[in-house]
Protein backbone atom coordinates (compact mmCIF):
# COMPACT_ATOMS: atom_id res chain seq x y z
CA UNK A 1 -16.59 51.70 -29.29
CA UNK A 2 -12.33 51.28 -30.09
CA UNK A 3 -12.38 50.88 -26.42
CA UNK A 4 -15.42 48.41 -25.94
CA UNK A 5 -13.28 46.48 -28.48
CA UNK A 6 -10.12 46.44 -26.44
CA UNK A 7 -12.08 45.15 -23.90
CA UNK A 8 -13.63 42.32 -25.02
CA UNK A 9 -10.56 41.24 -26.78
CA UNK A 10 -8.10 41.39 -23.77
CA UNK A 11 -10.41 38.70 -21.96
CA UNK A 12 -10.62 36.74 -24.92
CA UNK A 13 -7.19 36.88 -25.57
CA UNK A 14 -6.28 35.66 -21.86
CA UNK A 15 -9.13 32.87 -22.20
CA UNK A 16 -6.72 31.71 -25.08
CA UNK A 17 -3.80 31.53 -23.49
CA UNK A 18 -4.99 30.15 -20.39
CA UNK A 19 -6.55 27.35 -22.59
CA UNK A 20 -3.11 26.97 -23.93
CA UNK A 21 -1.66 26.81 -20.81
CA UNK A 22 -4.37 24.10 -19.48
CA UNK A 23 -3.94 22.01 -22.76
CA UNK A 24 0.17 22.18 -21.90
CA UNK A 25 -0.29 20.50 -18.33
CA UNK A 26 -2.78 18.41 -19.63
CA UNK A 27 0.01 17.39 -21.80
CA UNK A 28 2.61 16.76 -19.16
CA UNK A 29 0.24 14.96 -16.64
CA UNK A 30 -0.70 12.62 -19.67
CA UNK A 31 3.49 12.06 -20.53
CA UNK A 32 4.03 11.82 -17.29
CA UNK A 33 1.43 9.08 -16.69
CA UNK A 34 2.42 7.65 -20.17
CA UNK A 35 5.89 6.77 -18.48
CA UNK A 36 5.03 5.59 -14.99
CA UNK A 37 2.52 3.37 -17.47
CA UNK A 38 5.81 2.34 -19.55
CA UNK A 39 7.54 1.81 -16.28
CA UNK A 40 5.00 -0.48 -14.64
CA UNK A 41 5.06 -2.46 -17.74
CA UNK A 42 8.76 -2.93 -18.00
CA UNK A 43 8.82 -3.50 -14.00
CA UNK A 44 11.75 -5.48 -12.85
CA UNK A 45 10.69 -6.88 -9.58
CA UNK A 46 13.46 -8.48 -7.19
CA UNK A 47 12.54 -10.25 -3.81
CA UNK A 48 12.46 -8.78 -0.81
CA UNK A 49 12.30 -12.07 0.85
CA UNK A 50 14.34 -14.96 0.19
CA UNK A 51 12.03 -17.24 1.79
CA UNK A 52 15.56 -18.38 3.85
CA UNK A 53 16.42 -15.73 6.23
CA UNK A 54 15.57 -12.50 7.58
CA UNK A 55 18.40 -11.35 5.46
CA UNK A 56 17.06 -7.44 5.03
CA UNK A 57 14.72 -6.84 7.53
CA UNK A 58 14.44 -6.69 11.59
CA UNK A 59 11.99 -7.25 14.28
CA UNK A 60 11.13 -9.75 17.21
CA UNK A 61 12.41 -13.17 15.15
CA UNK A 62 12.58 -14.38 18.46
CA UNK A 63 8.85 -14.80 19.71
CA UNK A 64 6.94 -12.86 16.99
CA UNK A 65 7.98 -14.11 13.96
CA UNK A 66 9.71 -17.47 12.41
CA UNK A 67 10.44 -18.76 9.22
CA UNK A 68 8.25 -22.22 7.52
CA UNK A 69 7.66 -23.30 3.90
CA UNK A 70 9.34 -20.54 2.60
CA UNK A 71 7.12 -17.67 4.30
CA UNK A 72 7.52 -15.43 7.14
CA UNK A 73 4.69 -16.78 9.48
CA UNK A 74 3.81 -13.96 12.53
CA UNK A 75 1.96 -15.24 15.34
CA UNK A 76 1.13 -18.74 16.51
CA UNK A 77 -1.93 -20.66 16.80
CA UNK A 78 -1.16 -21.92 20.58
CA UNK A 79 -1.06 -18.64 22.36
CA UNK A 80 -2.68 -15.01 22.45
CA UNK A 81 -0.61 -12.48 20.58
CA UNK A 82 0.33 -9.48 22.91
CA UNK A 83 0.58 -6.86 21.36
CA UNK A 84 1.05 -5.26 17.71
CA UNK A 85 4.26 -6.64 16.35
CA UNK A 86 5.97 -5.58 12.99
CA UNK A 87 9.10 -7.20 10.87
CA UNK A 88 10.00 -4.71 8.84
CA UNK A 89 12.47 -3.83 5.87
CA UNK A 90 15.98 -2.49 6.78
CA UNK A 91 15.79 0.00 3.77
CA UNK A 92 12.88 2.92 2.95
CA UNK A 93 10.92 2.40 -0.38
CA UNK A 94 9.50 5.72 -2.55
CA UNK A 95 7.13 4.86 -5.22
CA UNK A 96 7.37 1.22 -6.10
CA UNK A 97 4.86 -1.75 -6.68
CA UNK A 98 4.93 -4.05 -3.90
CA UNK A 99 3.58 -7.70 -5.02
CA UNK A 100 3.07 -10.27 -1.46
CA UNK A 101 0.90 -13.53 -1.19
CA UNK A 102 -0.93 -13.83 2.47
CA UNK A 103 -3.00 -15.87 4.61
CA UNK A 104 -5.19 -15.94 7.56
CA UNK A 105 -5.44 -19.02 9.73
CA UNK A 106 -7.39 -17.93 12.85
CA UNK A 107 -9.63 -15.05 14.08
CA UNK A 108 -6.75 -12.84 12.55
CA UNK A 109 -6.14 -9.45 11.73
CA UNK A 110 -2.58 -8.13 10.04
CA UNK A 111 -1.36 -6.28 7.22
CA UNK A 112 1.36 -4.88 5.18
CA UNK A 113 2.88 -2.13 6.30
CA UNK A 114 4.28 0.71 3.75
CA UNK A 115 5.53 4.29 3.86
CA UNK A 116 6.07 3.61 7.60
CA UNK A 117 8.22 4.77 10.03
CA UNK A 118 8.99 3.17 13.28
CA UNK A 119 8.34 4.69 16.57
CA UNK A 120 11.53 4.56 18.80
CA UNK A 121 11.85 2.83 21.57
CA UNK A 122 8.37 1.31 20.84
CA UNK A 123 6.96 -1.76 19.36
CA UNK A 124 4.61 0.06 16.97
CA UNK A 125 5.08 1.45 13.67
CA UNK A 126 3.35 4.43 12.41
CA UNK A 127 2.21 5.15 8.49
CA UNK A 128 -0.09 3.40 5.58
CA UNK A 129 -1.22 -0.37 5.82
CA UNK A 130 -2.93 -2.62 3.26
CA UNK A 131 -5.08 -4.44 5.99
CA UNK A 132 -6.74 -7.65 6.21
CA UNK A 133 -8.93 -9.58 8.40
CA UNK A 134 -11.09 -12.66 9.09
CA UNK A 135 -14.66 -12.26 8.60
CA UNK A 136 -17.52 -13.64 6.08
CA UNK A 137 -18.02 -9.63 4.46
CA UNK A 138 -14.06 -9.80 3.39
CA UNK A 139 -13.16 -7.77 6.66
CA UNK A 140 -10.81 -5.36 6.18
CA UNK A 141 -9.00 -7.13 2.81
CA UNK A 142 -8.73 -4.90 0.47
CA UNK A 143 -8.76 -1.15 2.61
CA UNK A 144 -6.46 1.01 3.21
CA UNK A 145 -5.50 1.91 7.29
CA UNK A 146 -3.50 4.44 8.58
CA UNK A 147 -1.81 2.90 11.28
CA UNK A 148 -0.68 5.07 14.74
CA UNK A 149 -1.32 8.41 13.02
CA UNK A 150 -4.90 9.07 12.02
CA UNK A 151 -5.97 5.35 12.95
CA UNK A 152 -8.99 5.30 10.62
CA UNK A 153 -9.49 3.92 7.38
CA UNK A 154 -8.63 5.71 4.14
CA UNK A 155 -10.60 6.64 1.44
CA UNK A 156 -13.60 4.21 -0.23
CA UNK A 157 -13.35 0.61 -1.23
CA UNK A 158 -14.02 -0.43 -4.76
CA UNK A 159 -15.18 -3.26 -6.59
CA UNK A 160 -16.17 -5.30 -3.27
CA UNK A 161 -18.28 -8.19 -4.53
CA UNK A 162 -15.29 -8.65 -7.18
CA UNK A 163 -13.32 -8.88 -4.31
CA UNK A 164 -15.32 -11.37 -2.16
CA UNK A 165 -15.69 -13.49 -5.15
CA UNK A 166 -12.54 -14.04 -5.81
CA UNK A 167 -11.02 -14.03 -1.81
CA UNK A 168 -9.94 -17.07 -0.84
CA UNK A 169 -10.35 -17.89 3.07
CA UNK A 170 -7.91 -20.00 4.90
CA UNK A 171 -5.55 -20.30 1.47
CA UNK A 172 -3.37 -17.38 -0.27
CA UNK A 173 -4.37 -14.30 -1.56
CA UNK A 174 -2.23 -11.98 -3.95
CA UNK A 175 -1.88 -8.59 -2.83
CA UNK A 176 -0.51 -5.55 -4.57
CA UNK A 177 0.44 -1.88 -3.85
CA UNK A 178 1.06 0.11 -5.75
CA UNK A 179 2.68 4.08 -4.53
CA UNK A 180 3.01 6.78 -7.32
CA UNK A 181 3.32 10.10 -5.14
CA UNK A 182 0.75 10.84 -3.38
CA UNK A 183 -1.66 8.11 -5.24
CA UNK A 184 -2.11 5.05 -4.06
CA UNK A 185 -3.86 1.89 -5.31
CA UNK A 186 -4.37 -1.34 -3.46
CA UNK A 187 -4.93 -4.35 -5.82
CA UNK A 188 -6.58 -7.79 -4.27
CA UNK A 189 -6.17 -11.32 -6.48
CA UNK A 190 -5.90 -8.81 -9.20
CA UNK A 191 -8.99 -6.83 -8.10
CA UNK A 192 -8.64 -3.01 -7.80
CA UNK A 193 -9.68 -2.58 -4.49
CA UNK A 194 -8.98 1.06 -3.46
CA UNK A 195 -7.73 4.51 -5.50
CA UNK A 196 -6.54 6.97 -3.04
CA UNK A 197 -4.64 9.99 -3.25
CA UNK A 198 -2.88 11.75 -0.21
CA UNK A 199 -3.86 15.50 0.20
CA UNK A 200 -1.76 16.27 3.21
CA UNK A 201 1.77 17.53 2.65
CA UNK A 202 3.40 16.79 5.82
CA UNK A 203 2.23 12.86 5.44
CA UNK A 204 5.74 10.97 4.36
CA UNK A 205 5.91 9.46 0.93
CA UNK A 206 8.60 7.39 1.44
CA UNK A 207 9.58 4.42 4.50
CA UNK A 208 10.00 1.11 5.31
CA UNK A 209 7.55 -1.67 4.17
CA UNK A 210 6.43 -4.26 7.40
CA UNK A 211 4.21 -7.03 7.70
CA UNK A 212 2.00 -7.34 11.00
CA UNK A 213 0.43 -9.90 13.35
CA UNK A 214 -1.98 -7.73 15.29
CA UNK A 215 -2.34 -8.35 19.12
CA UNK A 216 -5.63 -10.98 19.85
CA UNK A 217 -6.02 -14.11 19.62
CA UNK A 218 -4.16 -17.30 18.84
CA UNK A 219 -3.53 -16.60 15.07
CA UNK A 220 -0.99 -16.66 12.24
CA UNK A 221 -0.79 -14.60 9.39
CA UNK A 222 1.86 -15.79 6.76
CA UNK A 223 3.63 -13.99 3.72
CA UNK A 224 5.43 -14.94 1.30
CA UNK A 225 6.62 -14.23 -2.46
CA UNK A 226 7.39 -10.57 -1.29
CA UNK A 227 8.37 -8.63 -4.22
CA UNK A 228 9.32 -5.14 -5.39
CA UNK A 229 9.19 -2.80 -8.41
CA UNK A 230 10.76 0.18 -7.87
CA UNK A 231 9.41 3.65 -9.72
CA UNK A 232 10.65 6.74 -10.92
């Protein structure tokens, strides 16, 4: 029986101090998310675009990409695009909120490019993109595509009606990522459009931020208002 007792109590006691243990992450997850809140409320954003020059980023600015009423305009609507072509910061980003307004005039497809890496001595770019399209069901606004690497879509869209409702075609749309670790959220004309977190380990969580104009036909996809919050 004295040993029956010792061992029910040596489970018990374990249960008790793995509960403790549980409640103490708990704890830390919940201060930790308690100050990327704090920090996201406090953001400081600072342009990333001067709606001037190309001051800070590089690319084709000869062919691919130009400058008009204050936005960075890729593509044309006279002639077919080529091929894939990306302007992209000179600097990598970590976790961060990246604000951008965009438009679609055309059969166009682009996107913003983030936690990308360029691939030398090559026009492409490979990592995450916020991608967007032309087409009555909202496209591909709102979804997240992993560009040269897995080249599928990631994870499931949310709130999509929400979305539709409030996209506006041929006029600017407000889009926002936000990148804390491995989670990230994609955020349409203040619809949450996409809560994804990154399971692989070897998949970068850091690089360059790029906007696209996608090889097809006569198009133009503009941005402007480019902004950034960095994280801790």
């Amino acid at each position: 029986m004295k040993d029956g007792k010792k061992l029910f109590c040596f489970p018990f006691l374990f249960s008790l101090a793995s509960v403790g243990c549980l409640l103490a992450l708990k704890g830390e997850s919940t201060n930790a998310q308690l100050r990327v809140q704090a920090a996201i409320e406090a953001s400081d954003f600072h342009p990333l675009f001067n709606g001037k020059t190309f001051s800070g980023w590089e690319g084709d600015t000869t062919n691919s990409f130009r400058i008009a009423e204050d936005a960075i305009v890729g593509g044309n609507l006279q002639n077919k695009i080529p091929r894939n072509e990306f302007l992209a910061t000179t600097r990598c980003f970590t976790n961060f909120i990246l604000r951008a307004e965009c438009k679609l005039l055309g059969p166009c497809n682009a996107g913003i490019q983030f936690r990308t890496q360029r691939i030398p001595n090559h026009h492409e770019v490979t990592g995450f993109q916020a991608d967007m399209s032309v087409e009555k069901d909202g496209g591909y606004w709102g979804k997240l595509y992993d560009e040269s690497r897995r080249n599928r879509i990631l994870g499931v869209s949310e709130n999509h009606a929400q979305m539709l409702e409030r996209l506006k075609a041929d006029d600017w749309n407000q889009y926002e990522i936000r990148c804390e670790g491995p989670r990230i959220q994609l955020f349409l004309n203040g619809v949450r459009t996409l809560d994804y977190t990154e399971i692989d380990p070897a998949i970068p969580q850091f690089g360059i931020i790029a906007v696209q104009i996608h090889a097809g036909p006569p198009s133009e996809a503009w941005y402007r208002t480019i902004s950034i919050a960095e994280l801790p």
